[in-house]
N, C-alpha and C. Protein backbone atom coordinates (compact mmCIF):
# COMPACT_ATOMS: atom_id res chain seq x y z
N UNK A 1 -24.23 -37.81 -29.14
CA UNK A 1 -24.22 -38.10 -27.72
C UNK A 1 -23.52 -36.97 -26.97
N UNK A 2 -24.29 -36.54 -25.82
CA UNK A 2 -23.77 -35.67 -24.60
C UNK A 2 -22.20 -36.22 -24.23
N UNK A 3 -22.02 -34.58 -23.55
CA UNK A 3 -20.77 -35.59 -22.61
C UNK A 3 -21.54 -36.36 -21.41
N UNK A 4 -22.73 -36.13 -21.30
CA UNK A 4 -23.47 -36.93 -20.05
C UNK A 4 -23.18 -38.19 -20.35
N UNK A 5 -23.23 -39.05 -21.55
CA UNK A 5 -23.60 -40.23 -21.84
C UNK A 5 -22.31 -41.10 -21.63
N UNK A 6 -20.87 -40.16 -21.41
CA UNK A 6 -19.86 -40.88 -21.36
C UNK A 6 -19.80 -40.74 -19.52
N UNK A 7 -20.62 -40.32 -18.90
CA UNK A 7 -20.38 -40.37 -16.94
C UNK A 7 -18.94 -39.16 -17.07
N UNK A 8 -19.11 -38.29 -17.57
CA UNK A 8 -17.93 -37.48 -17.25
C UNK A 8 -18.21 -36.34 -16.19
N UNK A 9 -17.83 -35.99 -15.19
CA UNK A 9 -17.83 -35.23 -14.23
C UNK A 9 -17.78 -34.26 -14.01
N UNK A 10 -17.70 -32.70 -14.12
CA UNK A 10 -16.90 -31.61 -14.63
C UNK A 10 -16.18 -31.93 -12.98
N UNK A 11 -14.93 -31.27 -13.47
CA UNK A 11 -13.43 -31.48 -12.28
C UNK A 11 -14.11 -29.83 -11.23
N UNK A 12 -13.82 -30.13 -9.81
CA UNK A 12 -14.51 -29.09 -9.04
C UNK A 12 -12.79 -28.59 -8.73
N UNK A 13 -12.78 -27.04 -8.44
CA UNK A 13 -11.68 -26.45 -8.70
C UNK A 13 -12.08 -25.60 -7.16
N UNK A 14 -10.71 -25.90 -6.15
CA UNK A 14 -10.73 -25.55 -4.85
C UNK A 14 -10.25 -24.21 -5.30
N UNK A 15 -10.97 -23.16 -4.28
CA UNK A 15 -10.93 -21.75 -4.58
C UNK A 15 -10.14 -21.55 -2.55
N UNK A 16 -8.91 -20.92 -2.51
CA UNK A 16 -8.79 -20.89 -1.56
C UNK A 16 -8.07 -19.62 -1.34
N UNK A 17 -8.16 -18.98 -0.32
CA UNK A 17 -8.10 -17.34 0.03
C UNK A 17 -6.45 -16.86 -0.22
N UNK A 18 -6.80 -15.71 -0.49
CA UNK A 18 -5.60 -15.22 -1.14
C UNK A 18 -4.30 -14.98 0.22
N UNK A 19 -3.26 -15.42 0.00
CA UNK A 19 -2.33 -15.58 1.39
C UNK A 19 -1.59 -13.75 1.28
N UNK A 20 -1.55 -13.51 2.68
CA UNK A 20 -1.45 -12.16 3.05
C UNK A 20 0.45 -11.37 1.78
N UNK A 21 -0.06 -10.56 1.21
CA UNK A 21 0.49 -9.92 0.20
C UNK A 21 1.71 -9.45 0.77
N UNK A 22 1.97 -8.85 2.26
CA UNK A 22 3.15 -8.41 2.81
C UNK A 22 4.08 -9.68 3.19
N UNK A 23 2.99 -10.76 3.59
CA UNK A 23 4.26 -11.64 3.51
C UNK A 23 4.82 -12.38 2.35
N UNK A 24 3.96 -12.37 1.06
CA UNK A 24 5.06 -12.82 -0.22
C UNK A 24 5.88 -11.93 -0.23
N UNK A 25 5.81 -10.46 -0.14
CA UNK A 25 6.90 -9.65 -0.53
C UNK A 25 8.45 -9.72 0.26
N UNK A 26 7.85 -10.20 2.06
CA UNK A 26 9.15 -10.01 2.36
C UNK A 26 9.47 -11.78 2.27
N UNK A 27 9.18 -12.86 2.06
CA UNK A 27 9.89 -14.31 1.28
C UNK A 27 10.40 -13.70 -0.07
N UNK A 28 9.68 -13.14 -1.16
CA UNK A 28 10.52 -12.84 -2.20
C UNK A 28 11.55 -12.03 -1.69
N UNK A 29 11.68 -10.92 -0.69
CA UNK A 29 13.00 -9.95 -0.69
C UNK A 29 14.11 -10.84 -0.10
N UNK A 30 13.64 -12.20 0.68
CA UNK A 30 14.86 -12.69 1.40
C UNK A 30 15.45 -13.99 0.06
N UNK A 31 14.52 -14.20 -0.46
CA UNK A 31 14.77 -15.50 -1.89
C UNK A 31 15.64 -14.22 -2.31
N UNK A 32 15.61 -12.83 -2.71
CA UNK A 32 16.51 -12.24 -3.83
C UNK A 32 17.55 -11.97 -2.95
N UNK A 33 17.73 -11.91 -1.82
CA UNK A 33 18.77 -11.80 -0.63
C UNK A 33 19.92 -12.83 -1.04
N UNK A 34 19.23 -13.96 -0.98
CA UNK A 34 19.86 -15.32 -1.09
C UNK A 34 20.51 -15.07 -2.67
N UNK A 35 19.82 -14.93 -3.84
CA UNK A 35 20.43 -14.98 -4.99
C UNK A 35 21.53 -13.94 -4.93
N UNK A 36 20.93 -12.63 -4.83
CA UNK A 36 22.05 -11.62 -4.54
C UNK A 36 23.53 -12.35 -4.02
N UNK A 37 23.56 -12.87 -2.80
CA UNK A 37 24.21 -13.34 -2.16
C UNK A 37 25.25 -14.26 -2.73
N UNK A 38 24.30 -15.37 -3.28
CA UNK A 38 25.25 -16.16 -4.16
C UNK A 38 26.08 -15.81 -5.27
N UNK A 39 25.25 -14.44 -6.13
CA UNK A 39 25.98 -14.06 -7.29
C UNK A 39 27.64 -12.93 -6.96
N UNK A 40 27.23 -12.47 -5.25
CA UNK A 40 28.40 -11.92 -4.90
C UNK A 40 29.29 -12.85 -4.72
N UNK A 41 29.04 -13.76 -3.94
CA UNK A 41 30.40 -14.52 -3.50
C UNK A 41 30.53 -15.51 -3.83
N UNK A 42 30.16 -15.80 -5.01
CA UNK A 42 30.98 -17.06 -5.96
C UNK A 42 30.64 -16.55 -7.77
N UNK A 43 31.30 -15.21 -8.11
CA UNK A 43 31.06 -14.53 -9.74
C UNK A 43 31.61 -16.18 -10.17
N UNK A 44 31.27 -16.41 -11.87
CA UNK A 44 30.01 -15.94 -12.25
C UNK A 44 29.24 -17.48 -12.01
N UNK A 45 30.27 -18.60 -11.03
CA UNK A 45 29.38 -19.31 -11.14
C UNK A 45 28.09 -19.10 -10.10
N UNK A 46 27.81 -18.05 -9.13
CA UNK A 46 27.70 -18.07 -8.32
C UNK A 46 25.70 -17.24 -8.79
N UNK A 47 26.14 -16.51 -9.95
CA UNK A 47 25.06 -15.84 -10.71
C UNK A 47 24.28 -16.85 -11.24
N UNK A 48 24.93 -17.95 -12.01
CA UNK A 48 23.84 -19.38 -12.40
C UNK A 48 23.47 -20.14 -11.62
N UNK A 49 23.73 -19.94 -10.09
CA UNK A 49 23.19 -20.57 -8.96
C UNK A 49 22.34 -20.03 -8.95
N UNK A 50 22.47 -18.56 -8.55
CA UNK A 50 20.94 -17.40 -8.72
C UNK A 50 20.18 -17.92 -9.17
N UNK A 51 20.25 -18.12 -10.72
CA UNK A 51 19.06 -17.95 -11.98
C UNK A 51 18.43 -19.77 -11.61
N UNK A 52 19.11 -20.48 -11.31
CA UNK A 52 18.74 -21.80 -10.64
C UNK A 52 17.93 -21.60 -9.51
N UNK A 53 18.20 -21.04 -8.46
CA UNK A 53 17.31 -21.20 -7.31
C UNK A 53 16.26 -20.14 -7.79
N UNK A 54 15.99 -19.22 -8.24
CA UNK A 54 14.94 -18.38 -8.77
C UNK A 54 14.29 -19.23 -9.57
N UNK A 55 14.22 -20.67 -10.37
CA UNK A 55 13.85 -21.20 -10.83
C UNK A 55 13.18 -22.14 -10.33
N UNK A 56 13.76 -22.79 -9.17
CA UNK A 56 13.49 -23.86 -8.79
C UNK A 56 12.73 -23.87 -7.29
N UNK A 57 13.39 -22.81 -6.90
CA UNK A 57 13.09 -22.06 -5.39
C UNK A 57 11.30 -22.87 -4.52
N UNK A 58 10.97 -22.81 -5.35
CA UNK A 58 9.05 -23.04 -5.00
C UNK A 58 8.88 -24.65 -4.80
N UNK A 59 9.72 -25.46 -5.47
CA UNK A 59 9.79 -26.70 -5.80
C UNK A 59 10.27 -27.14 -4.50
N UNK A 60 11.15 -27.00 -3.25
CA UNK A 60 11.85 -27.60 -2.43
C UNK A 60 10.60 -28.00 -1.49
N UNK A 61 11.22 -29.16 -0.98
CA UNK A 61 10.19 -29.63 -0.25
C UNK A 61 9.21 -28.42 0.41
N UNK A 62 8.11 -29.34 0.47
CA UNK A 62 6.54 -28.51 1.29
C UNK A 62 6.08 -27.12 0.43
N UNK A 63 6.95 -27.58 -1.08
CA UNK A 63 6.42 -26.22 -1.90
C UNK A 63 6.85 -24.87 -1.11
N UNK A 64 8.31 -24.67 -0.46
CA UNK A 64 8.56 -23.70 0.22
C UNK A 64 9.77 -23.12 -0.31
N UNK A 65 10.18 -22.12 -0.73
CA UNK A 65 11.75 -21.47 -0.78
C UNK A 65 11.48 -21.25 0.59
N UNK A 66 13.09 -20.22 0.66
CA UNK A 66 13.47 -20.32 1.95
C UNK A 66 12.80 -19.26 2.28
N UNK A 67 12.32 -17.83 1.87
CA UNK A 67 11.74 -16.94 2.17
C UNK A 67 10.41 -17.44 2.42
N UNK A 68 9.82 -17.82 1.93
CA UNK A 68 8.52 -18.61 2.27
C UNK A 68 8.25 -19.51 3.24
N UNK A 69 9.60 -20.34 3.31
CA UNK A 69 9.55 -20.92 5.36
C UNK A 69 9.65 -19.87 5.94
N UNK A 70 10.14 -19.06 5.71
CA UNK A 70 10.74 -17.96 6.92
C UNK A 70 8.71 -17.16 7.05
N UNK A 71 8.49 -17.05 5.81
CA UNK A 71 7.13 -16.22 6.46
C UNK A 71 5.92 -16.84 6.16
N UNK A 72 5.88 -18.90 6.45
CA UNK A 72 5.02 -19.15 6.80
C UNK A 72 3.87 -19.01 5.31
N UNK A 73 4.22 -19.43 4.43
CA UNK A 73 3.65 -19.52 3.29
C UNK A 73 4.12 -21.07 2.22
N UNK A 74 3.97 -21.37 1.62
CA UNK A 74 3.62 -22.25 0.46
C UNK A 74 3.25 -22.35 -0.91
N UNK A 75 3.45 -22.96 -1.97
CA UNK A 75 3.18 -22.88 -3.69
C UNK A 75 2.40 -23.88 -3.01
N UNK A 76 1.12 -23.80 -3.72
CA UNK A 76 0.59 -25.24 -4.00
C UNK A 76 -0.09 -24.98 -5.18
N UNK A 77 -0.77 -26.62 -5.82
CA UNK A 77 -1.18 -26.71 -6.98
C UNK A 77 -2.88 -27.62 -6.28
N UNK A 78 -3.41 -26.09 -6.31
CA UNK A 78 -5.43 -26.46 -6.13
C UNK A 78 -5.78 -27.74 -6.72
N UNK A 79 -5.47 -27.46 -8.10
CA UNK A 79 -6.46 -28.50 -8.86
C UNK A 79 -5.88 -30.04 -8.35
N UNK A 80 -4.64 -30.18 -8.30
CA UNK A 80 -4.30 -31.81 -7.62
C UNK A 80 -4.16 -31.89 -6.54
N UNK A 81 -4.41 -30.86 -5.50
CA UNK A 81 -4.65 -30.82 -3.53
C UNK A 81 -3.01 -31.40 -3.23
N UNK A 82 -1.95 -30.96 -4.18
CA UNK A 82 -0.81 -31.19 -3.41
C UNK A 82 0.19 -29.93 -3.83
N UNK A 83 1.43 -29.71 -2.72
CA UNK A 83 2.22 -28.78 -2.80
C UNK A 83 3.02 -29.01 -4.41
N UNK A 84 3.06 -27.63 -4.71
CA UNK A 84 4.34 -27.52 -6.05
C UNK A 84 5.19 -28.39 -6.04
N UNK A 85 6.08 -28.76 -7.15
CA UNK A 85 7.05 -29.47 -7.51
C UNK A 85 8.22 -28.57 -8.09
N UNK A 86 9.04 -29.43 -8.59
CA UNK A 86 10.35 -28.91 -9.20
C UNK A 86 9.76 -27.82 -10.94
N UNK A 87 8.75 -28.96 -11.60
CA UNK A 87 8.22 -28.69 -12.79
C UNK A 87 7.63 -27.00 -12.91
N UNK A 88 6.51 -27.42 -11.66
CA UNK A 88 5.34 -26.20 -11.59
C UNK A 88 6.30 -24.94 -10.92
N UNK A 89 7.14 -25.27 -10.17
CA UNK A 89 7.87 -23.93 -9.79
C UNK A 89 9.28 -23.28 -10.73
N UNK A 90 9.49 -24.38 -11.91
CA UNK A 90 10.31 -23.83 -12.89
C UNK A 90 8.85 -23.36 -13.71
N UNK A 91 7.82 -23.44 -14.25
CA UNK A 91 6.87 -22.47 -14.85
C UNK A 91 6.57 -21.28 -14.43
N UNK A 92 6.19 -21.94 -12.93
CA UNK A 92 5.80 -20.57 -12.25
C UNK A 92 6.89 -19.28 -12.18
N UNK A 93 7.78 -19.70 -12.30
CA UNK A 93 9.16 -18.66 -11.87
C UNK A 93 9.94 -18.04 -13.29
N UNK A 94 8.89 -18.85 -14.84
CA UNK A 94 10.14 -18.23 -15.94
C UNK A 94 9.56 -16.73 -15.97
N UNK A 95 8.88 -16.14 -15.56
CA UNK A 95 8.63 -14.44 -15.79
C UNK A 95 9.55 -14.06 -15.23
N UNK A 96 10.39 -14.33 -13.74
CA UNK A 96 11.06 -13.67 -12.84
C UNK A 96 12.38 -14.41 -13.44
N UNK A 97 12.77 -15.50 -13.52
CA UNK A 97 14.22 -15.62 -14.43
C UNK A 97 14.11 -14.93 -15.47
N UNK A 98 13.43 -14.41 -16.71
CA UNK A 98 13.79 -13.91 -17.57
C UNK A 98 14.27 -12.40 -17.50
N UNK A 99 13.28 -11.90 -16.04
CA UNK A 99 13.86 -11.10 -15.54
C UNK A 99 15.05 -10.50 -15.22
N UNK A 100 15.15 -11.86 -14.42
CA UNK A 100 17.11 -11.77 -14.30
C UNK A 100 17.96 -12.15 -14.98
N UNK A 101 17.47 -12.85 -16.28
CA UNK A 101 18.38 -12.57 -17.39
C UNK A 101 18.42 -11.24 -17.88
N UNK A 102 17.33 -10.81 -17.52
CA UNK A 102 17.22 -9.17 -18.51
C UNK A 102 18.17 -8.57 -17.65
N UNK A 103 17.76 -8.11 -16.22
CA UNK A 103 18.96 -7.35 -15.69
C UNK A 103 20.62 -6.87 -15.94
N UNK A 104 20.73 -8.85 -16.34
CA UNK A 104 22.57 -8.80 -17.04
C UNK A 104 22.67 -7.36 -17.51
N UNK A 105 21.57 -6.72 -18.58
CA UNK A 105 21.76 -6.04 -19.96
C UNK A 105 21.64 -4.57 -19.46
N UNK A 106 23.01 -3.81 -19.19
CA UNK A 106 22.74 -2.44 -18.65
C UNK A 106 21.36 -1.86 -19.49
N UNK A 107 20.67 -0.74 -18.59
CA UNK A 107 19.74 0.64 -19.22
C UNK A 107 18.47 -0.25 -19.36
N UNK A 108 18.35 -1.05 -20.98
CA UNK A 108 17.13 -1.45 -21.09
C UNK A 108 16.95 -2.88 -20.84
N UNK A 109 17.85 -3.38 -20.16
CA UNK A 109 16.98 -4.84 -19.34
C UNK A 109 17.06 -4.47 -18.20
N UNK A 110 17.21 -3.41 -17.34
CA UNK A 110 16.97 -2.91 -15.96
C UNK A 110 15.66 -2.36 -16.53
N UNK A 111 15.22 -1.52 -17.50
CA UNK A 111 13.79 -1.20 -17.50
C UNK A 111 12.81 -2.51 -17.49
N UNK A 112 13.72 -3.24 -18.42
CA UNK A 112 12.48 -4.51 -18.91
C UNK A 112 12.34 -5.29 -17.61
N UNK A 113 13.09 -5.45 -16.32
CA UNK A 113 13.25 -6.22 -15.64
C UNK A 113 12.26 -5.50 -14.86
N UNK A 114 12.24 -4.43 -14.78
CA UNK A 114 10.85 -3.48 -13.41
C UNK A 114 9.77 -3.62 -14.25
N UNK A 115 9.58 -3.44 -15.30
CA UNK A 115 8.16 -3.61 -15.80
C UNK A 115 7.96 -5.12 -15.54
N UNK A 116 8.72 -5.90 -15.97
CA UNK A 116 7.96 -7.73 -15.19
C UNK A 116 7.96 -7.78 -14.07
N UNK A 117 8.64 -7.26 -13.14
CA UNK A 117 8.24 -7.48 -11.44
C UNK A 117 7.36 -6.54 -11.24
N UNK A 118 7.04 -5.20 -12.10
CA UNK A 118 6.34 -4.41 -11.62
C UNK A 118 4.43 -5.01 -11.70
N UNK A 119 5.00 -5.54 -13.02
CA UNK A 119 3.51 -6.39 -13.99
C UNK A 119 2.86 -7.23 -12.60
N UNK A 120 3.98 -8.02 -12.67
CA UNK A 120 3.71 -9.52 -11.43
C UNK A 120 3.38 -8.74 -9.95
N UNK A 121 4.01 -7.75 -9.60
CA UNK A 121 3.46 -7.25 -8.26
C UNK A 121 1.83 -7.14 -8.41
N UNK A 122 1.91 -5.80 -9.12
CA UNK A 122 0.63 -5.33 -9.85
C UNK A 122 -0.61 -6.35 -10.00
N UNK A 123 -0.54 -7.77 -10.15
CA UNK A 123 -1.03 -8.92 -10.20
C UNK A 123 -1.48 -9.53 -9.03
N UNK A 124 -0.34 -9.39 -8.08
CA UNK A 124 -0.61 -9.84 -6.88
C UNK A 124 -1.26 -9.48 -5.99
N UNK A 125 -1.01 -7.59 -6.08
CA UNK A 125 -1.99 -7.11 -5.31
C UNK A 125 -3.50 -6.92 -5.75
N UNK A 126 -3.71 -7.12 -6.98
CA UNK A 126 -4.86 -6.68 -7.70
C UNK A 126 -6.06 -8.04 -7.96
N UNK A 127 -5.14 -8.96 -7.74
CA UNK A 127 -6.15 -10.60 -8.28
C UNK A 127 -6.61 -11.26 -7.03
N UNK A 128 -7.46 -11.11 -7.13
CA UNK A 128 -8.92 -11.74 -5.81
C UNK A 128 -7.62 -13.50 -4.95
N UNK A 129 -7.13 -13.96 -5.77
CA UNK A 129 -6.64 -14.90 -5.20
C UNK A 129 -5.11 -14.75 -4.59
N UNK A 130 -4.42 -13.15 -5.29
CA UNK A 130 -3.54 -12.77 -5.10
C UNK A 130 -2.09 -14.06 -6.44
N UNK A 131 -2.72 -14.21 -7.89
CA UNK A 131 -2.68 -14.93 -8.62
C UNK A 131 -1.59 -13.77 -9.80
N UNK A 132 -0.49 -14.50 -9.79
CA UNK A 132 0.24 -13.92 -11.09
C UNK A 132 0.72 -14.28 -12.10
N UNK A 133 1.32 -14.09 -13.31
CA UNK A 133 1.44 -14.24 -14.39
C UNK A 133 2.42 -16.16 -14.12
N UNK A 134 2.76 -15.78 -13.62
CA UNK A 134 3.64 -17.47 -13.26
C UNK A 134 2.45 -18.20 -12.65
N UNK A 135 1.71 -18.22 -11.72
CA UNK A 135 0.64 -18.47 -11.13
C UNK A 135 -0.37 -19.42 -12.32
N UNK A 136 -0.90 -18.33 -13.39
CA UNK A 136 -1.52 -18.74 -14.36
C UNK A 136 -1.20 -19.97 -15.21
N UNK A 137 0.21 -19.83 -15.66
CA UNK A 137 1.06 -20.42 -16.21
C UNK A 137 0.97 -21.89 -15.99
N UNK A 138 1.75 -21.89 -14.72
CA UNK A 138 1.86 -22.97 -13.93
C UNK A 138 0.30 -24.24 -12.94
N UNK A 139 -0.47 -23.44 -12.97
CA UNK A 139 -1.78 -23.62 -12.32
C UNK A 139 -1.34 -23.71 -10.62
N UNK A 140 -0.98 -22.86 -10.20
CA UNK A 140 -0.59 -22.92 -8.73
C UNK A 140 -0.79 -21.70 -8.05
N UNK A 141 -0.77 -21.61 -6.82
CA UNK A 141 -1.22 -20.74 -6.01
C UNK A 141 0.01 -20.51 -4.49
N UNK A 142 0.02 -19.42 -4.16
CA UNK A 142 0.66 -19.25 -2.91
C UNK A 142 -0.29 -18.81 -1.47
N UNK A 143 -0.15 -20.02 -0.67
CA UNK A 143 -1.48 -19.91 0.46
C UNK A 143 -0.48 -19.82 1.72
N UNK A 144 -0.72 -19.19 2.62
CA UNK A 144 -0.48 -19.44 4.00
C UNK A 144 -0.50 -20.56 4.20
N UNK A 145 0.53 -21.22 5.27
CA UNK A 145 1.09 -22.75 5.29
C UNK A 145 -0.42 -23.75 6.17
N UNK A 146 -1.06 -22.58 7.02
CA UNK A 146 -2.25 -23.50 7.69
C UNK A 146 -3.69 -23.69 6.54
N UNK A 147 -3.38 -23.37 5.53
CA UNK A 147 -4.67 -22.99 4.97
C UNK A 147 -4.55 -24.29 3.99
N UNK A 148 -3.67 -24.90 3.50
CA UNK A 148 -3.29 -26.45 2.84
C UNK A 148 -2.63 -27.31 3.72
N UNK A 149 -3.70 -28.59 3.69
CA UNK A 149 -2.82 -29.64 4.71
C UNK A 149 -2.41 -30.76 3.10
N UNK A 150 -1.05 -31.30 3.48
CA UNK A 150 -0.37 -32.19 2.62
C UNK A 150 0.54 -33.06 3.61
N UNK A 151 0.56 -34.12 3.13
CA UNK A 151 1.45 -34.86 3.49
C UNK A 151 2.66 -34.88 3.93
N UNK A 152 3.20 -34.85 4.52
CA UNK A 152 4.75 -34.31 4.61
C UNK A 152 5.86 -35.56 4.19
């Protein structure tokens, strides 16, 4: 027997336009603003706040860090038509924490740390949906805030 014979559906997968590339960059420069920030003025608990909100950052309500309210963008997750969570934005984000674990490590976790943001840029500007290695991971997407309506 087919899968016809069981009424199975194939799942239709919303394809939605890639959200403008200058403004993830400057939400990510103000999200690393913020971590920066915290890891200056509260050592070292102030660094595992960092590696926390770099983790979790995408998850706060409306699927927004704070750089991402500020420029009018959003995580969402296509395939279930609702904004990111706590889950999908700790997936989406372990390339860029491991990152900043690498950094800790003078010489070669400053190299290893530019080749993964360099990888993930490289991704962003290059993938039709503007889709990166966390992206994949996670099954989520970053859209301009008018381009997904959700519930609030």
């Amino acid at each position: 027997m087919g899968d016809e014979s069981w009424g199975a559906v194939a799942p239709v997968l919303l394809v939605y336009p890639k959200a403008q590339v200058l403004n993830r960059f400057i939400a990510k420069f103000v999200d690393l603003l913020l971590v920066a920030a915290a890891g200056k003025i509260a050592p070292p608990v102030g660094w595992l706040a960092g590696l926390a909100y770099v983790l979790i950052a995408d998850g706060l309500p409306g699927g927004r860090s704070v750089g991402k309210r500020l420029a009018g963008l959003q995580t969402v997750v296509p395939r279930a038509r609702e904004v990111a969570g706590f889950q999908e934005s700790i997936i989406r984000n372990l390339p860029l924490g491991c990152a900043y674990l690498l950094f800790a490590v003078p010489y070669v976790g400053w190299v290893a740390t530019i080749l993964v943001i360099g990888f993930e840029v490289l991704l962003i500007i290059g993938n039709e949906q503007g889709l990166r290695l966390g992206d994949d991971l996670a099954h989520t997407q970053v859209l301009d805030v008018d381009q997904f309506d959700y519930p609030d």
